[in-house]
Protein backbone atom coordinates (compact mmCIF):
# COMPACT_ATOMS: atom_id res chain seq x y z
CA UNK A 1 42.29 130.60 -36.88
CA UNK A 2 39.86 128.43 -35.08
CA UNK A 3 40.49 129.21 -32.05
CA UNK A 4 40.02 132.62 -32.26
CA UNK A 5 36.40 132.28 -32.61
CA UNK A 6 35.70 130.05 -29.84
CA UNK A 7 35.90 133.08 -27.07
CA UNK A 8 31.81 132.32 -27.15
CA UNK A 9 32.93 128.62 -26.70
CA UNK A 10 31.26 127.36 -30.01
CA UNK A 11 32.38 126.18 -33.26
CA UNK A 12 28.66 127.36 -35.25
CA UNK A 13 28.14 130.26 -36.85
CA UNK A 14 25.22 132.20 -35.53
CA UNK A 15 22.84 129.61 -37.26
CA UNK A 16 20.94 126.45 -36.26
CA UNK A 17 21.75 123.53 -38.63
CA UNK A 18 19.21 121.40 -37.55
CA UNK A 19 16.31 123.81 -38.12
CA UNK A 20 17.60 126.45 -40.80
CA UNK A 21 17.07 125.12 -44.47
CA UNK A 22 19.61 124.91 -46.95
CA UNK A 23 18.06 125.36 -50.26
CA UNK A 24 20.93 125.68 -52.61
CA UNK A 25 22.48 122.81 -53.14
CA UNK A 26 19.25 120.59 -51.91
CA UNK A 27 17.23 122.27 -55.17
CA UNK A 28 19.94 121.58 -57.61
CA UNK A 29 19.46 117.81 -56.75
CA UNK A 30 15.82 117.97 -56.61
CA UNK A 31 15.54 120.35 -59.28
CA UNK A 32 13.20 117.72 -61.34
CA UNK A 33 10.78 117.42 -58.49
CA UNK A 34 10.82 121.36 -58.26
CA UNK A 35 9.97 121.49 -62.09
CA UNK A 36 7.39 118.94 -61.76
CA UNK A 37 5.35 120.16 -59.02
CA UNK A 38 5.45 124.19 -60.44
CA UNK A 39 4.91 122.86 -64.17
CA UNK A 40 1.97 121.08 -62.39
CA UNK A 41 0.59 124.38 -60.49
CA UNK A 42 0.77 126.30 -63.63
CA UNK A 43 -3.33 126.60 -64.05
CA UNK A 44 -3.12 128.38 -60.68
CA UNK A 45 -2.06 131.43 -62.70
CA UNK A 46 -5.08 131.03 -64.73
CA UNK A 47 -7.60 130.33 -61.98
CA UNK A 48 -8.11 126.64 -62.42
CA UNK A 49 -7.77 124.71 -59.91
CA UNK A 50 -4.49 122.13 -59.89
CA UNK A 51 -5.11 118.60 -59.80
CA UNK A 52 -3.76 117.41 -55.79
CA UNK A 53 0.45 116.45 -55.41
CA UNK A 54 1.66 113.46 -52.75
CA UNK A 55 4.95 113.85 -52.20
CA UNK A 56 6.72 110.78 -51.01
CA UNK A 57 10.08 109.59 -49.41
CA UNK A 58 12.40 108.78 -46.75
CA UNK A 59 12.91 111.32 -44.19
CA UNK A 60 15.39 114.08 -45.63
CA UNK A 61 15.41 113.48 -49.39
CA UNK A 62 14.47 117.08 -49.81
CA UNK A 63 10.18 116.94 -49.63
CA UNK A 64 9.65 119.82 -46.91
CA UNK A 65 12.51 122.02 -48.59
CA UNK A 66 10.59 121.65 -52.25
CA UNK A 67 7.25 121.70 -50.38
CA UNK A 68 8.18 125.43 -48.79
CA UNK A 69 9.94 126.45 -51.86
CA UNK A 70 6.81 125.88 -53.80
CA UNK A 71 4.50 127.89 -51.23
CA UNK A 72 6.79 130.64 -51.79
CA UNK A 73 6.89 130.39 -55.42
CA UNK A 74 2.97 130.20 -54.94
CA UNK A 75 2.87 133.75 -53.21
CA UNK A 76 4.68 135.52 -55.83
CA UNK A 77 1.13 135.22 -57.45
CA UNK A 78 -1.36 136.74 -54.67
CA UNK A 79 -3.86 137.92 -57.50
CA UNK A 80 -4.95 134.33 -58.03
CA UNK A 81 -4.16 132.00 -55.28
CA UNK A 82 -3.57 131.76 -51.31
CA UNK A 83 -1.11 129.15 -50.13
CA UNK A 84 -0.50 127.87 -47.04
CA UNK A 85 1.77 125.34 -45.48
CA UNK A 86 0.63 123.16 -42.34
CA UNK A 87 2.73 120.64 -40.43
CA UNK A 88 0.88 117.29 -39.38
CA UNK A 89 3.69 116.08 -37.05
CA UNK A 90 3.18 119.21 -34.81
CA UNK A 91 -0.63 119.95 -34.80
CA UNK A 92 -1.76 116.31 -35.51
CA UNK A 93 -5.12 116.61 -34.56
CA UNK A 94 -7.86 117.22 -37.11
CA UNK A 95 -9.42 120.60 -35.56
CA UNK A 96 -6.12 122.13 -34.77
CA UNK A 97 -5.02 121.47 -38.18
CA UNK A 98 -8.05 122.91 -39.56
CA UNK A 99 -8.12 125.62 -37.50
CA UNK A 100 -4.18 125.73 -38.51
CA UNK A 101 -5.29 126.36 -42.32
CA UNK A 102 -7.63 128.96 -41.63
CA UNK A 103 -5.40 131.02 -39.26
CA UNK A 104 -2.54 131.14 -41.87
CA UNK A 105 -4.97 131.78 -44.49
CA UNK A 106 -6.51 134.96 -42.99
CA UNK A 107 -3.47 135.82 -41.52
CA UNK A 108 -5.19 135.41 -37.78
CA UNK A 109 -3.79 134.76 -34.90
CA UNK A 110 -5.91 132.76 -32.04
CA UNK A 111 -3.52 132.59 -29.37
CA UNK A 112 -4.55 129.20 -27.55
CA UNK A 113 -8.08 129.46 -28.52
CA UNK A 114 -10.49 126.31 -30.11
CA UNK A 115 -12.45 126.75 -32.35
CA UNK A 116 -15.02 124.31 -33.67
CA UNK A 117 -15.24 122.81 -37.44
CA UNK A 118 -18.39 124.35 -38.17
CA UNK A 119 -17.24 128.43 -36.70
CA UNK A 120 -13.98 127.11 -38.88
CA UNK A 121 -15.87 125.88 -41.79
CA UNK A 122 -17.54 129.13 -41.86
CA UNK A 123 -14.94 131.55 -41.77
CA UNK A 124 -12.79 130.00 -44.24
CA UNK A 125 -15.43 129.56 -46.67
CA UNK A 126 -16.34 133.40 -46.30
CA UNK A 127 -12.81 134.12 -46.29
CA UNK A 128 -12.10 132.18 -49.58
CA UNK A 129 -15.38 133.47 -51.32
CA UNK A 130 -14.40 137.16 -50.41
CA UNK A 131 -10.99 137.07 -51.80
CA UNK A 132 -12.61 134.56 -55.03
CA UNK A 133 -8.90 132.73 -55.02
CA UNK A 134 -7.58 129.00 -55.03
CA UNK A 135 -6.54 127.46 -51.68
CA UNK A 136 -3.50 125.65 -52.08
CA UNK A 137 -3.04 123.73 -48.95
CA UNK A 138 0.43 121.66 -48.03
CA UNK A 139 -0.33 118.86 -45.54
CA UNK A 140 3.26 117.78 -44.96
CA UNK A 141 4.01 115.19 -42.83
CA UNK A 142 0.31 113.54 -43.02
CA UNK A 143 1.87 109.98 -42.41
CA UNK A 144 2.17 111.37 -38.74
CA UNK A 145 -1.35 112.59 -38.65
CA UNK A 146 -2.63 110.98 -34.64
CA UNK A 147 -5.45 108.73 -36.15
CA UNK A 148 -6.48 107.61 -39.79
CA UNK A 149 -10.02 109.50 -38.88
CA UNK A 150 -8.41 112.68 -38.19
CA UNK A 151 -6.71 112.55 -41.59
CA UNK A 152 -9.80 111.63 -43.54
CA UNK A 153 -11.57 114.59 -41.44
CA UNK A 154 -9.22 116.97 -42.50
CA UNK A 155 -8.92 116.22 -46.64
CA UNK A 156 -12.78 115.45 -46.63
CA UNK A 157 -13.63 118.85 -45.16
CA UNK A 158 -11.08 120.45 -47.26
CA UNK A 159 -12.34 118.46 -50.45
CA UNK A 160 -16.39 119.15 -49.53
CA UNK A 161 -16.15 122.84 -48.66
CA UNK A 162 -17.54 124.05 -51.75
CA UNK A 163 -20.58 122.48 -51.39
CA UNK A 164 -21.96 124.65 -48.54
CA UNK A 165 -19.69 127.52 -49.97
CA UNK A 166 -20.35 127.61 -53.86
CA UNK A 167 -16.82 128.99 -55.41
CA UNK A 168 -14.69 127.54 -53.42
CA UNK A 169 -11.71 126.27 -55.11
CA UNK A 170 -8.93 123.89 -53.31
CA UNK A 171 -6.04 121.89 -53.86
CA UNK A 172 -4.36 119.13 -51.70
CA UNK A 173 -0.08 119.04 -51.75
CA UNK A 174 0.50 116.26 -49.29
CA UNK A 175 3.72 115.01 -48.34
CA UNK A 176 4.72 111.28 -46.99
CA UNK A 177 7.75 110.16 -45.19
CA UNK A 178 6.95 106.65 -45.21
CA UNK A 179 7.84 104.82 -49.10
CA UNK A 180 5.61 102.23 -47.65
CA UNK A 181 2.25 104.40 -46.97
CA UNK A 182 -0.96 103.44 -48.66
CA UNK A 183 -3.27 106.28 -48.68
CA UNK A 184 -6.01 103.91 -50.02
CA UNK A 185 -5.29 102.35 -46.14
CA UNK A 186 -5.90 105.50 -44.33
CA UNK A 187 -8.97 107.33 -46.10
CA UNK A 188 -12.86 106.54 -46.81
CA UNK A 189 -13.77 105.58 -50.40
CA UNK A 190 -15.26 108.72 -50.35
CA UNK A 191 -12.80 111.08 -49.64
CA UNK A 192 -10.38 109.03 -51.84
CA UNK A 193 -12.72 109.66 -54.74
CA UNK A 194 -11.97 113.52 -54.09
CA UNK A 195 -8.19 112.98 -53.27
CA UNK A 196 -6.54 110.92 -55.79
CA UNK A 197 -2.71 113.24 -55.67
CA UNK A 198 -0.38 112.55 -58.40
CA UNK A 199 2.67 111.51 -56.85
CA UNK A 200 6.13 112.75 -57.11
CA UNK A 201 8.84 110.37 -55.93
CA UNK A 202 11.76 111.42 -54.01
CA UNK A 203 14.66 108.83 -53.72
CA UNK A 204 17.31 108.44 -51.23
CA UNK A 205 20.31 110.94 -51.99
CA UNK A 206 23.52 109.38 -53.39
CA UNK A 207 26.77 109.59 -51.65
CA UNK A 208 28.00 111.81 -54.13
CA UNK A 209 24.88 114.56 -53.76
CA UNK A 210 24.90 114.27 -49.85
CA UNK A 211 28.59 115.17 -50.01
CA UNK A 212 27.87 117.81 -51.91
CA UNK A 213 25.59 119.85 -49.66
CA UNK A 214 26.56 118.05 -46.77
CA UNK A 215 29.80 120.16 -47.75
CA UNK A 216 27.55 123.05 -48.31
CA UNK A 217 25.75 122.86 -44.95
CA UNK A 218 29.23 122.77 -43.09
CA UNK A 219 30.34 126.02 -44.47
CA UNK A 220 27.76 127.80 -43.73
CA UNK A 221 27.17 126.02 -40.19
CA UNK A 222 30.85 126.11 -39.34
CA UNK A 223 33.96 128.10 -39.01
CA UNK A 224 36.57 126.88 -40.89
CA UNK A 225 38.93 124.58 -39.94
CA UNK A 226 36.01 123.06 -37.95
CA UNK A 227 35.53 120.10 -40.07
CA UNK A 228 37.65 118.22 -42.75
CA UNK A 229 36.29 116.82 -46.08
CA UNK A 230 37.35 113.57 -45.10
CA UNK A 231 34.98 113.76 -42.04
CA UNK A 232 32.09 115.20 -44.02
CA UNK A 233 32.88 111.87 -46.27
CA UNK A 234 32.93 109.72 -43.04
CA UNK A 235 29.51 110.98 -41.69
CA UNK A 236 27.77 110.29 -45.33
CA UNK A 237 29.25 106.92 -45.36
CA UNK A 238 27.80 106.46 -41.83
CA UNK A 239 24.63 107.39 -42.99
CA UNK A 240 22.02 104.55 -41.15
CA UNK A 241 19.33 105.72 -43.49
CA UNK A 242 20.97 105.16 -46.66
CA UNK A 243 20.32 108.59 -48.30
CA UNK A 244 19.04 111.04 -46.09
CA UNK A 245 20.50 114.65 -45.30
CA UNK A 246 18.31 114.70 -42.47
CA UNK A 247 20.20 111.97 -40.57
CA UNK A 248 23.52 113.48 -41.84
CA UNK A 249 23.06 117.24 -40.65
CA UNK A 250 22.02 115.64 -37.13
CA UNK A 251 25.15 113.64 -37.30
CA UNK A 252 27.13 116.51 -38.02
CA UNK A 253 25.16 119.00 -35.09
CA UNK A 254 25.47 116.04 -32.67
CA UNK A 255 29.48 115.41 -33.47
CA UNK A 256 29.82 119.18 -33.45
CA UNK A 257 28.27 119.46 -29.56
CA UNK A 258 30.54 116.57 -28.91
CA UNK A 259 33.52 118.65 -29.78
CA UNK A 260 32.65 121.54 -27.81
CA UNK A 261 31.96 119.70 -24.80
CA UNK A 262 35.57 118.87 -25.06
CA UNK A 263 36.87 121.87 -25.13
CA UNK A 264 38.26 120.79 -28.83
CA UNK A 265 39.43 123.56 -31.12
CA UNK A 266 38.01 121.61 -34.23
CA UNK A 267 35.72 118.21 -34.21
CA UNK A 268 37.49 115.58 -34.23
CA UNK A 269 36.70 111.50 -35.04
CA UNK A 270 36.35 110.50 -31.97
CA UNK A 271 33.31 113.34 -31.70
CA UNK A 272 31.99 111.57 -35.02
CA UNK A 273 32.17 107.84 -33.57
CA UNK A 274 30.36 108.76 -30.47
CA UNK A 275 27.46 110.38 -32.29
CA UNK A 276 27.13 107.70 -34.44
CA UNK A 277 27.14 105.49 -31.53
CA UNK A 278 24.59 107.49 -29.59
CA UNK A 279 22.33 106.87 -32.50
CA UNK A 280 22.48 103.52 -33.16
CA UNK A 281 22.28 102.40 -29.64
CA UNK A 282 21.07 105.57 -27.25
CA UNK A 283 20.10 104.00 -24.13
CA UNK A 284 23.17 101.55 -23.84
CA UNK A 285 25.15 104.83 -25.22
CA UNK A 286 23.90 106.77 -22.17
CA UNK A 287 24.93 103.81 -19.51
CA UNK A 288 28.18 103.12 -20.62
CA UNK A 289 29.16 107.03 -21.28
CA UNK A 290 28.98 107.06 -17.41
CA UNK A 291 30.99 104.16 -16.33
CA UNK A 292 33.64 104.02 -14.38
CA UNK A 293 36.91 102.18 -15.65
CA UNK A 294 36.46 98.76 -13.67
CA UNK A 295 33.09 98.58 -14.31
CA UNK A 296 34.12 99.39 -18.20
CA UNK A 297 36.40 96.54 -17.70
CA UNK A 298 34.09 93.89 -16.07
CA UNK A 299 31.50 94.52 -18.47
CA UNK A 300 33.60 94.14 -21.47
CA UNK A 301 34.47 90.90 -20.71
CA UNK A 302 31.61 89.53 -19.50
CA UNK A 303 30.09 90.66 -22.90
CA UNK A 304 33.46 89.19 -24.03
CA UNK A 305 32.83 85.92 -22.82
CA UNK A 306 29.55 85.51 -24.11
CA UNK A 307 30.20 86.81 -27.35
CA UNK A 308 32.74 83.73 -27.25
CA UNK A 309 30.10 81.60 -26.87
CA UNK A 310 28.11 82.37 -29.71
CA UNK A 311 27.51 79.76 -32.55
CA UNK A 312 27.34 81.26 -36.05
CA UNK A 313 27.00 84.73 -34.53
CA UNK A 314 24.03 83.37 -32.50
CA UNK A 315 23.80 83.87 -28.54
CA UNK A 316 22.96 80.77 -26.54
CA UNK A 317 22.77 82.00 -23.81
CA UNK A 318 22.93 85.95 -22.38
CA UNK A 319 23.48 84.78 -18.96
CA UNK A 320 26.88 84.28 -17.07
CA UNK A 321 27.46 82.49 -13.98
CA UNK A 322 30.58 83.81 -11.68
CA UNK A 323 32.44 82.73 -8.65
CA UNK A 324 36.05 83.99 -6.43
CA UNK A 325 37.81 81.57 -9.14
CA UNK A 326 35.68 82.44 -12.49
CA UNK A 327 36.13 86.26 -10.99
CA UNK A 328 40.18 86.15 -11.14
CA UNK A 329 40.04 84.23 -14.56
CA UNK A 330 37.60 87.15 -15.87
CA UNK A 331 39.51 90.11 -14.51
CA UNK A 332 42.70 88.02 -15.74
CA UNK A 333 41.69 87.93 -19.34
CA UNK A 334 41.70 91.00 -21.54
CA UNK A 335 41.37 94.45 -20.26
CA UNK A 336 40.72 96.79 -23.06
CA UNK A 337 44.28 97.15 -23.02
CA UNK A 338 44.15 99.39 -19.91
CA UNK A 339 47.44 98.24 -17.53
CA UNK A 340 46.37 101.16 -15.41
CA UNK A 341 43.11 99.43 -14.82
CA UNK A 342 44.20 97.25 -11.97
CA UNK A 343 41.06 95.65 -12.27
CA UNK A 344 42.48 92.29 -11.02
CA UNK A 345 43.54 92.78 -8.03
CA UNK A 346 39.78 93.32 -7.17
CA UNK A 347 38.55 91.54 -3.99
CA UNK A 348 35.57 89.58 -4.29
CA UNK A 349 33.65 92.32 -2.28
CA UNK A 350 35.02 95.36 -4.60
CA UNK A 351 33.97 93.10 -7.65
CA UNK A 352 30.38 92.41 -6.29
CA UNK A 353 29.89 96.27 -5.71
CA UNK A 354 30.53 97.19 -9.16
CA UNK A 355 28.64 94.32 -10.13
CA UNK A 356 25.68 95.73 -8.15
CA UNK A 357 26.35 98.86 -9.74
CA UNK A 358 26.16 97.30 -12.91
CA UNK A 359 22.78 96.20 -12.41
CA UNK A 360 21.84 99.56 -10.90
CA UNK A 361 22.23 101.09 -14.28
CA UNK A 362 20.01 98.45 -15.95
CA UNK A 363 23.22 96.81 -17.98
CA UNK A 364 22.90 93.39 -15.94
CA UNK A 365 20.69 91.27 -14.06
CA UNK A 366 21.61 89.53 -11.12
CA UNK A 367 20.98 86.26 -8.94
CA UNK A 368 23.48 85.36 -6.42
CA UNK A 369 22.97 81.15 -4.88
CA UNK A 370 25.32 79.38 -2.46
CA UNK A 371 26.77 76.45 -4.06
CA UNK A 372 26.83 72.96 -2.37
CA UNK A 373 30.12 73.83 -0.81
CA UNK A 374 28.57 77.33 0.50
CA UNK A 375 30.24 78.89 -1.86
CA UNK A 376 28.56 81.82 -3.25
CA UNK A 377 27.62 82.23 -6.98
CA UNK A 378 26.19 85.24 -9.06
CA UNK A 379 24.17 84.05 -12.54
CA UNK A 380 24.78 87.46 -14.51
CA UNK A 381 22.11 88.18 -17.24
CA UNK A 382 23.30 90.73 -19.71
CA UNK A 383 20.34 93.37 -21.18
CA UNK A 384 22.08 94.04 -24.10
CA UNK A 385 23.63 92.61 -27.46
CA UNK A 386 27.41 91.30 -26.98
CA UNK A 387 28.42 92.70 -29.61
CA UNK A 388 26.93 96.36 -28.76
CA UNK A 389 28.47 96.07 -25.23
CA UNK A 390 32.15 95.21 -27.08
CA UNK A 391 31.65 98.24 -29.67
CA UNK A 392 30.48 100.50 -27.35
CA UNK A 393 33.06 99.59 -24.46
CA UNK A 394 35.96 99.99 -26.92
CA UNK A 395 34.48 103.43 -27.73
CA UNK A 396 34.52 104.70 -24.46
CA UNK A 397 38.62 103.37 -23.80
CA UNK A 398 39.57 105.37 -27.33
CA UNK A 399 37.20 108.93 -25.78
């Protein structure tokens, strides 16, 4: 069945996991936080102003998907309120956020053009005494805000607009992707005695509720066949972050490009290990994704050796000193189980140009020396963790 949808060489639906929401199953778990944020806007109906909302979490337990589901809710009730949502990880600055607010308030469009606060100021503040409604703004993401000042800039103005625009009515929903954010850290005493946000936590996602619409995603994402429940298990238990279906869905789009670079009808685990690997470690990922097999080979047991040499898991040393003997005892020892290598029957020259290449791609560090006996010796510095190297190198002999 699968392979009859693969004539445009993909395993996806016509959708984009990584940037299309999934608000099903992601409300049904967060379905408290949903209730406690509309139950909270519920003067908005009666024009009175909401106290302000900080959302907080990990990345991916849900806070943007609640955050846009409650600026929707918000516009089924145009008579009394205009919201808008902003994202402070793309426009960062204070003016273009500002300027941000005002252009999906009025529905403008400013194509490239800046505009200062105070032409800002004053069109939202006619714009907002015209219509005579509440603002509700959503700052999410304001952890990633450039500077503290730009921040305070933008929830002060916000906060102080009434006073040069009597009637003028606005309320803060902020979001926070960092549990350990202290907003008393960031602002002025006197924008935090405007902004004090009730806050709605947002813990990590079990196993069991990532599972869930982790299930939910692939269906929709994927043909089937694509992926097992087994793997959709194996990704969630993989989870670095410990609870967040952001990390999971880009494990899943990652092992799903894997696949289809390989031709592969379905995705399969080794797809799954490498995107897990890619994550954890990217840059050695990248280095050792392009070896070639003897220089797989030497590395590994250099890496090998040293990781030998620990004490309690501790690295004396990252640096490895080589000679024609040490060279045949390395090469001798084990291979990745590879016989096809042929890795020692290298000549001394053959092993020295891989080694160069080696360093070339930033994996080693190297300092050849003639011994007393003018016999020449290489000190060989690793870059990288032993035990990276090993789990990495055994990755790329299972691909």
């Amino acid at each position: 069945m699968v392979k009859r949808y693969l004539k445009e060489s993909t395993l996806r639906r016509k959708i984009n996991i990584r940037t299309e929401i999934y608000e099903p199953e992601t409300l049904k778990v967060r379905d408290a936080q949903f209730k406690k944020i509309t139950t909270h806007l519920l003067p908005v109906r009666q024009g009175v102003v909401p106290g302000h909302t900080l959302f907080r979490g990990i990345p991916g337990t849900g806070k943007r998907t609640i955050a846009r589901r409650t600026i929707e809710w918000l516009s089924d009730t145009p008579e009394s309120c205009i919201p808008v949502f902003v994202s402070c990880g793309f426009f960062r600055n204070a003016t273009y956020i500002l300027q941000e607010i005002y252009a999906e308030a009025s529905g403008t469009e400013f194509e490239g053009k800046m505009l200062n606060l105070k032409t800002v100021s004053r069109q939202l503040g006619n714009l907002l005494v015209s219509e005579n409604k509440i603002l509700i703004v959503c700052l999410d993401g304001i952890n990633a805000v450039r500077a503290n000042k730009d921040l305070d800039n933008v929830i002060s103005w916000l906060l102080q607009l009434h006073r040069d625009y009597p009637g003028v009515r606005i309320s803060i929903i902020a979001t926070v992707n960092d549990v350990n954010y202290n907003i008393k850290d960031t602002l002025e005493p006197s924008t935090l005695s405007l902004f004090q946000p009730e806050e709605i936590c947002f813990p990590p996602y079990t196993k069991k509720e990532l599972t869930s619409i982790m299930s939910e995603v692939a269906s929709k994402a994927y043909y089937p066949g694509v992926i097992s429940q087994r793997q959709i298990r194996e990704i969630v238990a993989s989870d670095l972050h410990k609870g967040s279906l952001e990390f999971c869905i880009y494990l899943l789009s990652k092992s799903s490009i894997n696949a289809e670079s390989a031709d592969n009808t379905a995705i399969e685990d080794q797809n799954i290990r490498d995107a897990l690997l890619s994550t954890r470690y990217p840059d050695l990922f990248s280095i050792v994704e392009v070896l070639e097999l003897p220089e797989l080979v030497i590395i590994y047991n250099i890496a090998r050796n040293l990781e030998e040499r620990s004490v309690n898991g501790l690295l004396n040393s990252a640096k490895y000193h080589i000679n024609k003997k040490l060279k045949t005892e390395l090469l001798n020892s084990e291979t990745l189980n590879l016989s096809q290598a042929g890795c020692e029957k290298l000549s001394w020259e053959e092993f020295t140009m891989y080694l160069d290449r080696l360093e070339l791609n930033e994996l080693i560090d190297l300092e050849k020396s003639l011994q007393y006996n003018d016999e020449e010796e290489t000190e060989i510095v690793l870059r990288f963790d032993p035990k990276e190297v090993l789990e990495l190198c055994r990755n790329a002999v299972r691909a």
